[in-house]
Protein backbone atom coordinates (compact mmCIF):
# COMPACT_ATOMS: atom_id res chain seq x y z
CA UNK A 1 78.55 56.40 6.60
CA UNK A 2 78.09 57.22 3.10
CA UNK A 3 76.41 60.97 2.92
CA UNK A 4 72.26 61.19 3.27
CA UNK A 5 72.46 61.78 -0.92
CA UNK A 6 68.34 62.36 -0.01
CA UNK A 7 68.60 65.38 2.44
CA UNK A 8 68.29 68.51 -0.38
CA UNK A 9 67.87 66.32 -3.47
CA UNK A 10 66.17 66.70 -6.62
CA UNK A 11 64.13 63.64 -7.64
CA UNK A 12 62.10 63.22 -10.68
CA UNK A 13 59.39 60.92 -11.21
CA UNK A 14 59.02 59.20 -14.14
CA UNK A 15 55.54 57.20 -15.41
CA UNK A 16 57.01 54.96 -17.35
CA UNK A 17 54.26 54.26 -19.30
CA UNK A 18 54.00 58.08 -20.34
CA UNK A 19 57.40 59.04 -20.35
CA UNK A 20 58.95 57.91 -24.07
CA UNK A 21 58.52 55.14 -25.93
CA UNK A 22 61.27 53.25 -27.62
CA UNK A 23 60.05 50.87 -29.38
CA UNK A 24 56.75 52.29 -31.11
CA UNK A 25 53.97 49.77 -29.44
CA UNK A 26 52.33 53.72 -27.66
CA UNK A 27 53.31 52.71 -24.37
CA UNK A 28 56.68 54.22 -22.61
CA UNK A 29 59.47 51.40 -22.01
CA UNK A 30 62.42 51.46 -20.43
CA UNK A 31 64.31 52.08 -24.35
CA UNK A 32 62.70 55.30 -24.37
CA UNK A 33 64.16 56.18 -20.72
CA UNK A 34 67.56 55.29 -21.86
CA UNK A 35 67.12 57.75 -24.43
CA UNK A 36 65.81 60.40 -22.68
CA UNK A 37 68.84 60.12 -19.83
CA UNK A 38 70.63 63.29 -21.43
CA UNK A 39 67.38 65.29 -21.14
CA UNK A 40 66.83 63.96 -17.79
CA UNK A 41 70.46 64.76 -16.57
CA UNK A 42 70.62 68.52 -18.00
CA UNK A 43 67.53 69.00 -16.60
CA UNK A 44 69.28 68.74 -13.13
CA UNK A 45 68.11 66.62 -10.91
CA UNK A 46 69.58 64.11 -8.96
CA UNK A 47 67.84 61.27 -8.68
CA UNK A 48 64.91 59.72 -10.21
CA UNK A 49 61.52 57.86 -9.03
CA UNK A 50 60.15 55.61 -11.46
CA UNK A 51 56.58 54.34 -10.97
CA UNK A 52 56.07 50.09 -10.95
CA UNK A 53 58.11 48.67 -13.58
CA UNK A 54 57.30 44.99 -12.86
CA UNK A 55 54.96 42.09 -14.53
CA UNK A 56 51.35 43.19 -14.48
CA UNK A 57 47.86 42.98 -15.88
CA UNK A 58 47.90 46.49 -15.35
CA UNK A 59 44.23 46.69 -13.55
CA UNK A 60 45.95 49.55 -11.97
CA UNK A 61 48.17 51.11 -14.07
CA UNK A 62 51.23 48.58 -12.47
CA UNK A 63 50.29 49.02 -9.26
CA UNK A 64 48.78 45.57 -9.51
CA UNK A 65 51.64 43.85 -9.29
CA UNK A 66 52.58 39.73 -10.32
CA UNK A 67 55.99 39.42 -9.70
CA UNK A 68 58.32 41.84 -7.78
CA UNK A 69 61.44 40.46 -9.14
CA UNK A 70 60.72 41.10 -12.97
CA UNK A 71 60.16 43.36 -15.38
CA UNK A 72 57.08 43.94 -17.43
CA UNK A 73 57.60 43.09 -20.98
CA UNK A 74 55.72 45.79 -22.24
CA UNK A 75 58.60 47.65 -20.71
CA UNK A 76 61.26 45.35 -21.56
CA UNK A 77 63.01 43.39 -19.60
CA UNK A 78 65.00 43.10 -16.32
CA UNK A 79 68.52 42.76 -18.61
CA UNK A 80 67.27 46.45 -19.74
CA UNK A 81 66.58 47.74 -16.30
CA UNK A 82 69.88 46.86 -15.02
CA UNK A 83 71.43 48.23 -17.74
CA UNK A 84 69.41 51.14 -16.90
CA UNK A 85 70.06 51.57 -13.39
CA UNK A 86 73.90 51.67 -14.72
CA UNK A 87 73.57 54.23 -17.07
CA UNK A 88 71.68 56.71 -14.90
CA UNK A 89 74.27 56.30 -12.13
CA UNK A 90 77.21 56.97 -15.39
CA UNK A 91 75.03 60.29 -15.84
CA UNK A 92 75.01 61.12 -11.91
CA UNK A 93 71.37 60.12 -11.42
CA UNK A 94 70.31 57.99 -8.29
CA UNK A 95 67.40 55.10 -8.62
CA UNK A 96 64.16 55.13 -6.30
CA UNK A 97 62.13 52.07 -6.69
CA UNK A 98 57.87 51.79 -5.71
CA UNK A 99 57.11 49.18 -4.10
CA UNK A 100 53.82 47.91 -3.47
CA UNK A 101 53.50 46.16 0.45
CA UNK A 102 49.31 46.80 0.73
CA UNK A 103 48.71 44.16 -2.11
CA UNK A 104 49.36 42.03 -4.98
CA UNK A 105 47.87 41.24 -8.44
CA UNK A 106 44.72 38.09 -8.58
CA UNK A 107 47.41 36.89 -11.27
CA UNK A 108 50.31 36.85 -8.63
CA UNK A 109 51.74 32.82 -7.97
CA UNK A 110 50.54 33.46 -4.95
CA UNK A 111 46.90 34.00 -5.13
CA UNK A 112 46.62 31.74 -7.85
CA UNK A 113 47.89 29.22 -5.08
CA UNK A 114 45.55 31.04 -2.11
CA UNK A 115 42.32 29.98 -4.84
CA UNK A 116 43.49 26.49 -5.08
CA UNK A 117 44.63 25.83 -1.99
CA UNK A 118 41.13 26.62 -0.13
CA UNK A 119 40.01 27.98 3.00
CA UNK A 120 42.19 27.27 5.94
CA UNK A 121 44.94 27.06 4.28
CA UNK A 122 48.40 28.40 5.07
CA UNK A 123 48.55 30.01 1.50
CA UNK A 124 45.10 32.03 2.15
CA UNK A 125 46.98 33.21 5.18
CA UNK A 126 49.06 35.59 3.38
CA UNK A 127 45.89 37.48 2.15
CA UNK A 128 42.83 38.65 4.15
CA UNK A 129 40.21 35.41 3.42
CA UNK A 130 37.09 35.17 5.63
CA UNK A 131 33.80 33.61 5.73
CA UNK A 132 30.75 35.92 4.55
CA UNK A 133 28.33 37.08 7.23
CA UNK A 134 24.39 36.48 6.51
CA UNK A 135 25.15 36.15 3.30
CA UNK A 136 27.33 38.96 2.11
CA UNK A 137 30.53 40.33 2.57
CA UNK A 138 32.68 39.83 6.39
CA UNK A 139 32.22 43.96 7.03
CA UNK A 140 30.81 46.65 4.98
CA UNK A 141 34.23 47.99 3.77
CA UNK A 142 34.16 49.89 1.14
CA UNK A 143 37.08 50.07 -1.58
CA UNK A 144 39.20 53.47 -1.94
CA UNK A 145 38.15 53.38 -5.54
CA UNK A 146 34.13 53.01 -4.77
CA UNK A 147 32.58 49.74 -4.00
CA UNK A 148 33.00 46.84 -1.83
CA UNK A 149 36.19 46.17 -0.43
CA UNK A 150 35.37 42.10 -0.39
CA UNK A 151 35.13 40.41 -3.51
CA UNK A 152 33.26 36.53 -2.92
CA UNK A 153 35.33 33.44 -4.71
CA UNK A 154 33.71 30.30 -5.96
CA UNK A 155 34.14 28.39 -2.47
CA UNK A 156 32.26 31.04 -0.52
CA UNK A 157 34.87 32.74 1.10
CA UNK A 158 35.43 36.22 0.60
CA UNK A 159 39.01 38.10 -0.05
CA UNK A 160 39.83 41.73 0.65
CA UNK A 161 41.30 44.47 -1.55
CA UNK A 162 41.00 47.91 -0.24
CA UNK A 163 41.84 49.20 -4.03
CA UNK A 164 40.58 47.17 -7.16
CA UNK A 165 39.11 43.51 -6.51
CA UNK A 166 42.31 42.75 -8.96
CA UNK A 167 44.35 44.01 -5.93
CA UNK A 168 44.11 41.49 -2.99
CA UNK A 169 45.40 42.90 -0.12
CA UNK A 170 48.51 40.98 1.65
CA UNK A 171 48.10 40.16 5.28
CA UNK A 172 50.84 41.37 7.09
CA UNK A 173 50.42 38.99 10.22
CA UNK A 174 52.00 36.17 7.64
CA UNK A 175 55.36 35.65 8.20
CA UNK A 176 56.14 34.22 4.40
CA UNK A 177 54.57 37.85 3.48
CA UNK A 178 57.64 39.61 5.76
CA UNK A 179 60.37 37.73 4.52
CA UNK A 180 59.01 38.21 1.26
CA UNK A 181 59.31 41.61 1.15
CA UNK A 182 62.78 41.64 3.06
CA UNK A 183 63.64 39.64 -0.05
CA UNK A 184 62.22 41.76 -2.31
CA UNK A 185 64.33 44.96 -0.83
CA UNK A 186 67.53 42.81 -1.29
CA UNK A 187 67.00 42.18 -4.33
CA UNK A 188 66.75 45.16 -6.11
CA UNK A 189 69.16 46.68 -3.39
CA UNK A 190 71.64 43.98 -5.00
CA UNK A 191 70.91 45.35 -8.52
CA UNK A 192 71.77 49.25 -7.58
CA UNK A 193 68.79 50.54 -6.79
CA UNK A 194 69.50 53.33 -4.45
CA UNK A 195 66.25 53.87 -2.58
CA UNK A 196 62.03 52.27 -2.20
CA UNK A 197 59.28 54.14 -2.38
CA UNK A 198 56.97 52.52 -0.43
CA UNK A 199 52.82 52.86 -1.85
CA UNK A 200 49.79 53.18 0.31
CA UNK A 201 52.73 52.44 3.38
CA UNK A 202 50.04 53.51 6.32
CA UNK A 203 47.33 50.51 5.25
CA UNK A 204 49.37 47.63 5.59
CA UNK A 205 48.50 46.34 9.35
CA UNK A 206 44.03 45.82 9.44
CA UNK A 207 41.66 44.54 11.84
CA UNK A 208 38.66 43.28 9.74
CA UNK A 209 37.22 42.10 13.22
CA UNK A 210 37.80 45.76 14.84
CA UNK A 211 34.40 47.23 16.62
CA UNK A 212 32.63 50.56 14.48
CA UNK A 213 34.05 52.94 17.91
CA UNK A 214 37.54 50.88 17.93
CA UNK A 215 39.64 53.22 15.70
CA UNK A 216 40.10 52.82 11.76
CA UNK A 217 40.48 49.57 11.06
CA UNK A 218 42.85 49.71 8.22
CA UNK A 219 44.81 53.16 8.69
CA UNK A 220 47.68 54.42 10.41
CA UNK A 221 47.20 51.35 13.17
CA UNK A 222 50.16 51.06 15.46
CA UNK A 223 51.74 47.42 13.63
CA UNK A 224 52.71 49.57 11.00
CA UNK A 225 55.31 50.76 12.28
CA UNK A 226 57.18 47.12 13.10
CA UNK A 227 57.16 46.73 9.76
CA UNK A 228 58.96 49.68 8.52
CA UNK A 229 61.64 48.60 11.13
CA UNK A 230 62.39 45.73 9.65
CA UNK A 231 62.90 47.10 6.54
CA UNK A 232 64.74 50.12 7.56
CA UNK A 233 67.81 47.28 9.20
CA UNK A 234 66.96 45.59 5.70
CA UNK A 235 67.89 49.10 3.87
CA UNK A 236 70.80 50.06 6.63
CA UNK A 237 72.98 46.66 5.18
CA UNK A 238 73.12 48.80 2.41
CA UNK A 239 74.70 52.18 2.78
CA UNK A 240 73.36 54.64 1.20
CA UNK A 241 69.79 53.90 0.38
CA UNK A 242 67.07 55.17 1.56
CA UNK A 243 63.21 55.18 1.83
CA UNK A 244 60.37 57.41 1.32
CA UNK A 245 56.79 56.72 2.56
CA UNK A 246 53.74 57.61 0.83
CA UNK A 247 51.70 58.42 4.13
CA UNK A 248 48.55 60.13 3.81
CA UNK A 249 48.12 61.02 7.05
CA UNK A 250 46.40 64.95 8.50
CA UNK A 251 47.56 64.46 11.87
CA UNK A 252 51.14 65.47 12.02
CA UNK A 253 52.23 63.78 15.18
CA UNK A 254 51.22 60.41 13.61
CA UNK A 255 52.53 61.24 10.49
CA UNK A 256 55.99 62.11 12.41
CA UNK A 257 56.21 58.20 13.48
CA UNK A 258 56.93 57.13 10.09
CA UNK A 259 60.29 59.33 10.39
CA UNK A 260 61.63 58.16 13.54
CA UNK A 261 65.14 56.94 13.50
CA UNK A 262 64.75 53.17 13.16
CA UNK A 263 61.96 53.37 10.25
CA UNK A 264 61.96 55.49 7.17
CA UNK A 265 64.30 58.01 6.14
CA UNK A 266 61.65 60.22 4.69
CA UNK A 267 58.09 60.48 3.48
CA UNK A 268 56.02 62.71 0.75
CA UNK A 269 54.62 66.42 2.61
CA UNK A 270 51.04 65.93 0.93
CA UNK A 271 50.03 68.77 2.79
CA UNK A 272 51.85 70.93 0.96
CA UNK A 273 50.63 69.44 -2.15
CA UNK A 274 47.15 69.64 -0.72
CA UNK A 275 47.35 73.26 0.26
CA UNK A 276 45.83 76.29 -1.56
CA UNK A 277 47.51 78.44 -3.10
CA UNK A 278 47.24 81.16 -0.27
CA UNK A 279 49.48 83.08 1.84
CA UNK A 280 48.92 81.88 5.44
CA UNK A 281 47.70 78.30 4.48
CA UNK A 282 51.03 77.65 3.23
CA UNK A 283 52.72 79.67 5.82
CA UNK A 284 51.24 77.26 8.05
CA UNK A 285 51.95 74.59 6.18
CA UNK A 286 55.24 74.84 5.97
CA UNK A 287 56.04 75.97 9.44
CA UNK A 288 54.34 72.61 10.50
CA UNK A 289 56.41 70.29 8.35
CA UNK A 290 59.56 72.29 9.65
CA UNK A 291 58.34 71.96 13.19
CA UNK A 292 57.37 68.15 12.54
CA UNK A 293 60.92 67.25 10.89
CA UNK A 294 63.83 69.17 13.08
CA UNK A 295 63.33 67.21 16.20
CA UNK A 296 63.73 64.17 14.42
CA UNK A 297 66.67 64.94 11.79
CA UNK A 298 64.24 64.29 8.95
CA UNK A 299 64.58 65.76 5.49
CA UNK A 300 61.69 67.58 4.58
CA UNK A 301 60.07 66.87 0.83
CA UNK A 302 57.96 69.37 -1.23
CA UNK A 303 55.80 68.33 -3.77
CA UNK A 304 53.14 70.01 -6.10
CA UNK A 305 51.62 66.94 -8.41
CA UNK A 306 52.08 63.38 -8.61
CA UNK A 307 50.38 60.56 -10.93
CA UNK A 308 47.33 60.96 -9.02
CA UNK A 309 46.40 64.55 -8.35
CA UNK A 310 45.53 67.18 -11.16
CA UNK A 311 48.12 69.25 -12.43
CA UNK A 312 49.09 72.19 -10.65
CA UNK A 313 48.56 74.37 -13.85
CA UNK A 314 44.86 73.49 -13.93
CA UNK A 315 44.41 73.47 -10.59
CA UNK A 316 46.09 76.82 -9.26
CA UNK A 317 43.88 78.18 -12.13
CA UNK A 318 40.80 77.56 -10.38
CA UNK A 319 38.76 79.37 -7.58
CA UNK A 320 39.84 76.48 -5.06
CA UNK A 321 43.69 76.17 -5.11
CA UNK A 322 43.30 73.18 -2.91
CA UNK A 323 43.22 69.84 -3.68
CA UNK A 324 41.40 66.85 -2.43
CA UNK A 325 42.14 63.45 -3.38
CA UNK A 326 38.46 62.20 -3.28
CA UNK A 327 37.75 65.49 -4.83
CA UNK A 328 39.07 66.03 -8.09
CA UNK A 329 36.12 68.85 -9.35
CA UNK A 330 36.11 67.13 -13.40
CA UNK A 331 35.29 70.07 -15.40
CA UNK A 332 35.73 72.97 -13.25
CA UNK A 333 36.31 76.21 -14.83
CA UNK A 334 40.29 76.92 -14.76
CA UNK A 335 42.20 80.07 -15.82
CA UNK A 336 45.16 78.14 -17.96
CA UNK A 337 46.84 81.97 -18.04
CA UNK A 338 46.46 82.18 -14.14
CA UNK A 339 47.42 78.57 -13.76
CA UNK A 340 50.63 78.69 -15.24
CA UNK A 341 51.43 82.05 -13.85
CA UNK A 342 50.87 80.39 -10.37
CA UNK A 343 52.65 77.02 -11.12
CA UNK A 344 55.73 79.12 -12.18
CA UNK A 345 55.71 80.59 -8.72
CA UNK A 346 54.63 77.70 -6.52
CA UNK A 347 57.53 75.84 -8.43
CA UNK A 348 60.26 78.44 -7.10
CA UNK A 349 58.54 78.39 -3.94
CA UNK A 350 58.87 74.87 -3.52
CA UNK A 351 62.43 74.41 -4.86
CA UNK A 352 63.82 77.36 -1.99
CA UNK A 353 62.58 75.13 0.79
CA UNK A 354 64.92 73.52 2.56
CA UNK A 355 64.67 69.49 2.31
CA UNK A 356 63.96 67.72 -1.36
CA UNK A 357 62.14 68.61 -3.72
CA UNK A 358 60.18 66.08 -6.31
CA UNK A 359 58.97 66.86 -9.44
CA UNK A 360 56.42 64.96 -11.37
CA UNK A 361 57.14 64.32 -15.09
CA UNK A 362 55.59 67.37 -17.19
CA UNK A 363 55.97 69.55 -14.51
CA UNK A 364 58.87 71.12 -15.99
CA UNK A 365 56.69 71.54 -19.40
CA UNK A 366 54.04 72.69 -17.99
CA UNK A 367 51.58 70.74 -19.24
CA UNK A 368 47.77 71.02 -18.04
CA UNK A 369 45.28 67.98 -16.82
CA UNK A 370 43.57 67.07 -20.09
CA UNK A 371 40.14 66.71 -18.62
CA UNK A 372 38.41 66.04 -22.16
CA UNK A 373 39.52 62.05 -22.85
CA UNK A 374 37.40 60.36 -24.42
CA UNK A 375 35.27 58.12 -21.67
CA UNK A 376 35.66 54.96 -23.80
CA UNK A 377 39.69 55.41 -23.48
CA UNK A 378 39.62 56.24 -19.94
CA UNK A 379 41.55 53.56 -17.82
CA UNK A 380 41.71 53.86 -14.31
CA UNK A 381 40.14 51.98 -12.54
CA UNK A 382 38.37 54.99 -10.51
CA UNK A 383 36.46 56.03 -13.27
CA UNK A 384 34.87 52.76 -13.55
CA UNK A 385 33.71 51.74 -9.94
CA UNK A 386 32.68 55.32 -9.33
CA UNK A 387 30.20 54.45 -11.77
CA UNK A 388 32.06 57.27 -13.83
CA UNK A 389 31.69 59.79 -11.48
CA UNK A 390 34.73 60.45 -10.70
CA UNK A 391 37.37 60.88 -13.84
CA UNK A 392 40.21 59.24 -11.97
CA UNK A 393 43.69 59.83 -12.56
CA UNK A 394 44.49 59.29 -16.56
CA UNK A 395 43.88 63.03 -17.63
CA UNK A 396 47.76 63.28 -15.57
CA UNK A 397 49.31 60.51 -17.25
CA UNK A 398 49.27 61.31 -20.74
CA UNK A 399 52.36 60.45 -22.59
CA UNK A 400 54.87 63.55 -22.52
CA UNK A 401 54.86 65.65 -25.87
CA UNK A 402 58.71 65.88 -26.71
CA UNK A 403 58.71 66.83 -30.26
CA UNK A 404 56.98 68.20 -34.08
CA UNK A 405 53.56 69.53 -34.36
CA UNK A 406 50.81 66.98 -34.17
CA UNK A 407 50.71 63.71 -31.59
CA UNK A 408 52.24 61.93 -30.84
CA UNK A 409 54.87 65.02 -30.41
CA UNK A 410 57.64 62.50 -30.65
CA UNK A 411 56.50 60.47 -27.98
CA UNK A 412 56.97 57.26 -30.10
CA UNK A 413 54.03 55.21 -31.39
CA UNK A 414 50.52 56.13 -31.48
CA UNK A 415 50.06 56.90 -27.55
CA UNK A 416 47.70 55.09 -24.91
CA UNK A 417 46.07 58.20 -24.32
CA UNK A 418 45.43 60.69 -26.73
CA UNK A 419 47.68 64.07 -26.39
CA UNK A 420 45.71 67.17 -27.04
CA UNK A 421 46.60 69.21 -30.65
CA UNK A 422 47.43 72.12 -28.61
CA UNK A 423 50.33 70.61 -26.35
CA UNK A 424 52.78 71.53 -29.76
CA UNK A 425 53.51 74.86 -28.04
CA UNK A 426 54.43 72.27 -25.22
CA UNK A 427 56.98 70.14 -26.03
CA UNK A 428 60.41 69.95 -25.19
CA UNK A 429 61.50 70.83 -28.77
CA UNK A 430 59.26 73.95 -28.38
CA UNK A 431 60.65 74.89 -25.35
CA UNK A 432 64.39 74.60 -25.57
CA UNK A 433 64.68 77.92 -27.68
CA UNK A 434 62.76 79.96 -25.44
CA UNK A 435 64.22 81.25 -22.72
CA UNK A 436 61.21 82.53 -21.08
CA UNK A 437 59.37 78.97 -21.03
CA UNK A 438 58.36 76.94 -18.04
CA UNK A 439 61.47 74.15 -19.14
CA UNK A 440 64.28 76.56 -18.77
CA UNK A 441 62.37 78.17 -15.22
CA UNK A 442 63.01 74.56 -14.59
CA UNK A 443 66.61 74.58 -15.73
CA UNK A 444 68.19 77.32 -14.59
CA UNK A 445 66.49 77.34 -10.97
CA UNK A 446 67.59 73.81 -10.60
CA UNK A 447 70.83 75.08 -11.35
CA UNK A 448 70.97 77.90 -8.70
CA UNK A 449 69.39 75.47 -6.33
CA UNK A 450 72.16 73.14 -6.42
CA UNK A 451 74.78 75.62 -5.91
CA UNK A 452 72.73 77.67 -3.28
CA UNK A 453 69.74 76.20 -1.68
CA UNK A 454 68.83 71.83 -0.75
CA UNK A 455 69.15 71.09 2.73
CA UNK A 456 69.87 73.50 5.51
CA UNK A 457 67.32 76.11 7.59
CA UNK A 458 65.32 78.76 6.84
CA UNK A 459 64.66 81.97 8.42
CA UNK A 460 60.92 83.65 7.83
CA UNK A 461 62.02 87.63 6.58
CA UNK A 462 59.38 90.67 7.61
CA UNK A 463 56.55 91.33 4.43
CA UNK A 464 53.54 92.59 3.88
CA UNK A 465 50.20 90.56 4.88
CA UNK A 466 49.91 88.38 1.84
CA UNK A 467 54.24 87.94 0.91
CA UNK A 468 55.84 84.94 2.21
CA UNK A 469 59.62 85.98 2.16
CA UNK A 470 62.23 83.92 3.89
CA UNK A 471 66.06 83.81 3.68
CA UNK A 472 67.91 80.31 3.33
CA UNK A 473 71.83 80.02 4.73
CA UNK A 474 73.20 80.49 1.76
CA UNK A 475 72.12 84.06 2.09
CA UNK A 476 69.36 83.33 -0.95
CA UNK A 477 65.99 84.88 -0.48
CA UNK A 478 63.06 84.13 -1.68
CA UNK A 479 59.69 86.08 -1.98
CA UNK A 480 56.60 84.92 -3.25
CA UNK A 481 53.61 87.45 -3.88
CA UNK A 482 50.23 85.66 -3.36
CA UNK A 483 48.14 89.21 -2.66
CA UNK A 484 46.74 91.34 -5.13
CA UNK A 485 48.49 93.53 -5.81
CA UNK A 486 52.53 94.59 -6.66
CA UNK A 487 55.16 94.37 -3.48
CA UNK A 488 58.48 96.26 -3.45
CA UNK A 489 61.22 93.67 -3.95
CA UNK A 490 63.75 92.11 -1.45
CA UNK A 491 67.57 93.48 -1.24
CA UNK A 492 69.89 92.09 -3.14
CA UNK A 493 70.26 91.04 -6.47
CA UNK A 494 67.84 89.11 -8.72
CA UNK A 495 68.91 85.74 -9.78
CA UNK A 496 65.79 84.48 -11.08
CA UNK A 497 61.63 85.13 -11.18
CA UNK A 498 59.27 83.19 -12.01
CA UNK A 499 57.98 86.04 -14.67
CA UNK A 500 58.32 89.61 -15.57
CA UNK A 501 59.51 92.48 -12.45
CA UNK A 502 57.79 95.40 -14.55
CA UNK A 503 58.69 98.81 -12.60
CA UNK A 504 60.80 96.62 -10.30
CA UNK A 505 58.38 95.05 -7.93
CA UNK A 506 56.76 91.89 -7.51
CA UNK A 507 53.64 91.70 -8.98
CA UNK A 508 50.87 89.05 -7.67
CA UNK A 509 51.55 85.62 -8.23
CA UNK A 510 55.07 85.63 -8.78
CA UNK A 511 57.84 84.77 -7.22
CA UNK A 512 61.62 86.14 -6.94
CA UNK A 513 65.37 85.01 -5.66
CA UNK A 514 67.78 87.49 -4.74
CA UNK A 515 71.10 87.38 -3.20
């Protein structure tokens, strides 16, 4: 059996529509990511995770997707990707896909067909169509991103979309909607991709008929998990690939059925994203996700930020480390100083673990949440059925600053969201000269981390109160200071902290390797 390439890797996700653009239009394409491969390979990682790259009206920033088999144009086209996938495997880089299983786009062939087709039909059976009740909706479900979940069509009936009413939800009892996605896997499996990330993976299996006291009636329900076997044999006629499950899940033991043997390979640790930035919160955190992977032979994954949480550099500069997903406190006052100070640290802390480690694009810059766009350019669909009370997710996906001293920093063309004058001290170009700056933290720990650290065990090392110190195989120890004050340093000697050792300790917020 080819080797688990997942267990201890590095993987890098890239928003294409942020990341560079080629071709000048503002909007990242897949010419700009064939550019950037050099960058993207000395960086150091090992594989990368690229956001929806297929046709879509972009309601939801691709996640609204028409046809799984294509590529948008504004991204080029599926020639280009293949090429792509090519040359990132010539620089040693691995291919992670997202799929999208909860639901399609209103433009899809398929819903176009549900509409005409009517009710009763077989092609409404692959989405969630029902009759209204006393007029309204079939339930009072209410969307993730505020409002109904049940959007009324011209012939009465009503359709579900736990997301954006441009997001119909599939029904999973269809059988056309299993083999499609078996199809699907195949046939980007076919074209080299090397492993799925699967979106929203705990909603697909509902119960719209389910009683207020019978469990939720969309989450986590036991169907699921059929599902994900059928695609793991799907994935296991190719050796070698994998998949990772975005499961949202707090309780642990259901979150650890997603990793059994027979379904997926692995699946994102949001607690650990979620968790402040405090001693014996992450203590506990990680000793759970240990606990909750070992029996099972499951890789762990650490993560700090994602394309829909606020950057760890404005967040770890706040009074509440934590972060909430239906929470994201627009406006808050943030230390940037702190922030980055922390983010330097938690990013150390996070690549010692053992398991893989993913890293969101601009995490290795640095780069803040811009939480000052203005409202007319915002585009998620959040900030518009919250009413605009909630921001949403755009203020993480502005286009990387590579280059120069005014926007678009070498981006490309003038961007889809507006960088902020101030990211110059941010780019890449800015950077590379500096040895002190967040990109070569990035660099030379990913360096040490592939020669000493990825997958393996751990072993918690005696500190004070408010020190997390543990000790990998390798011999490689790692000691973060989240107390107030300086700690004396661990034996051996220092290959790399996260900032200054003045007097030789470990002040607070920093964090050290040794060997």
């Amino acid at each position: 059996m080819p080797e688990a390439w997942w267990r201890g890797a590095v993987i890098y996700q890239v928003y294409p529509r942020s990341f560079a653009d080629g071709n000048g239009d503002g909007v990242g394409d897949l010419a700009g990511l064939r550019d950037r491969l050099p960058y993207l390979a000395g960086l150091g990682v090992d594989a990368l995770w690229l956001n929806p790259w297929y046709p879509s009206p972009m309601a939801d920033g691709g996640y609204d997707v028409a046809d799984y088999r294509d590529v948008e144009a504004v991204f080029g086209t599926l020639a280009e990707a293949e090429a792509f996938i090519v040359e990132a495997h010539g620089a040693g880089l691995r291919i992670i896909l997202d799929v999208v299983p909860n639901h399609s786009s209103d433009r899809s062939a398929w819903f176009r067909e549900a509409l005409a087709a009517g009710p009763g039909s077989p092609e409404r059976e692959r989405f969630w169509f029902r009759p209204g009740r006393g007029g309204g909706p079939p339930n009072d479900w209410r969307s993730i991103f505020g409002g109904p979940a049940w959007t009324r069509v011209p012939d009465g009936e009503w359709y579900l979309h736990l997301f954006a009413p441009e997001q119909p939800d599939f029904n999973w009892n269809s059988p056309d909607v299993v083999r499609e996605f078996h199809d699907v896997l195949r046939f980007w499996y076919d074209r080299g991709v090397d492993g799925i990330r699967i979106d929203s993976a705990a909603l697909l299996v509902k119960d719209p008929d389910a009683e207020p006291d019978g469990g939720d009636p969309y989450t986590d329900r036991d169907g699921v998990h059929d599902i994900y076997r059928g695609w793991r044999k799907v994935t296991d006629e190719y050796p070698g690939r994998m998949l990772v499950g975005e499961v949202w899940l707090p309780d642990q033991e259901r979150f650890a059925r997603y990793l059994r043997p027979d379904e997926m390979h692995t699946a994102f640790n949001f607690d650990f994203l979620n968790c402040a930035f405090e001693p014996h919160a992450l203590r506990k955190v990680i000793d759970t996700t240990l606990a909750t992977h070992t029996p099972l032979g499951a890789s762990p994954t650490w993560v700090l930020a994602n394309h829909d949480v606020v950057r760890p550099v404005t967040r770890y500069g706040r009074a509440d480390t934590s972060f909430d997903l239906q929470d994201r406190r627009h406006g808050a006052p943030t230390d940037r100083e702190l922030g980055v100070r922390r983010a330097r640290a938690a990013a150390l802390l996070a690549m010692a673990l053992p398991g893989a480690v993913y890293i969101y694009q601009g995490e290795e810059l640095g780069l803040p949440e811009v939480e000052d766009l203005p409202d007319e350019l915002r585009q998620d669909p959040i900030w518009h059925r919250s009413g605009h009370t909630d921001p949403g997710r755009d203020g993480c996906r502005v286009p990387l600053p590579w280059s120069g001293d005014r926007p678009p920093f070498g981006f490309g063309g003038d961007p889809w969201l507006p960088q902020p004058a101030d990211w110059k001290d941010l780019t890449v170009e800015a950077q590379e000269p500096d040895p002190g700056s967040m990109l070569n933290l990035y660099r030379v720990a990913l360096g040490v981390r592939r020669e000493h650290l990825g997958d393996g065990g751990m072993t918690w090392l005696p500190s004070e109160e408010d020190v997390l110190a543990f000790t990998r195989d390798s011999g490689l120890t790692c000691a973060v200071n989240l107390g107030p004050g300086p700690v004396p340093l661990p034996s051996g000697e220092v290959l790399l902290a996260s900032g200054p050792l003045p007097d030789g300790l470990l002040p607070p917020d920093t964090a050290v390797w040794t060997r």
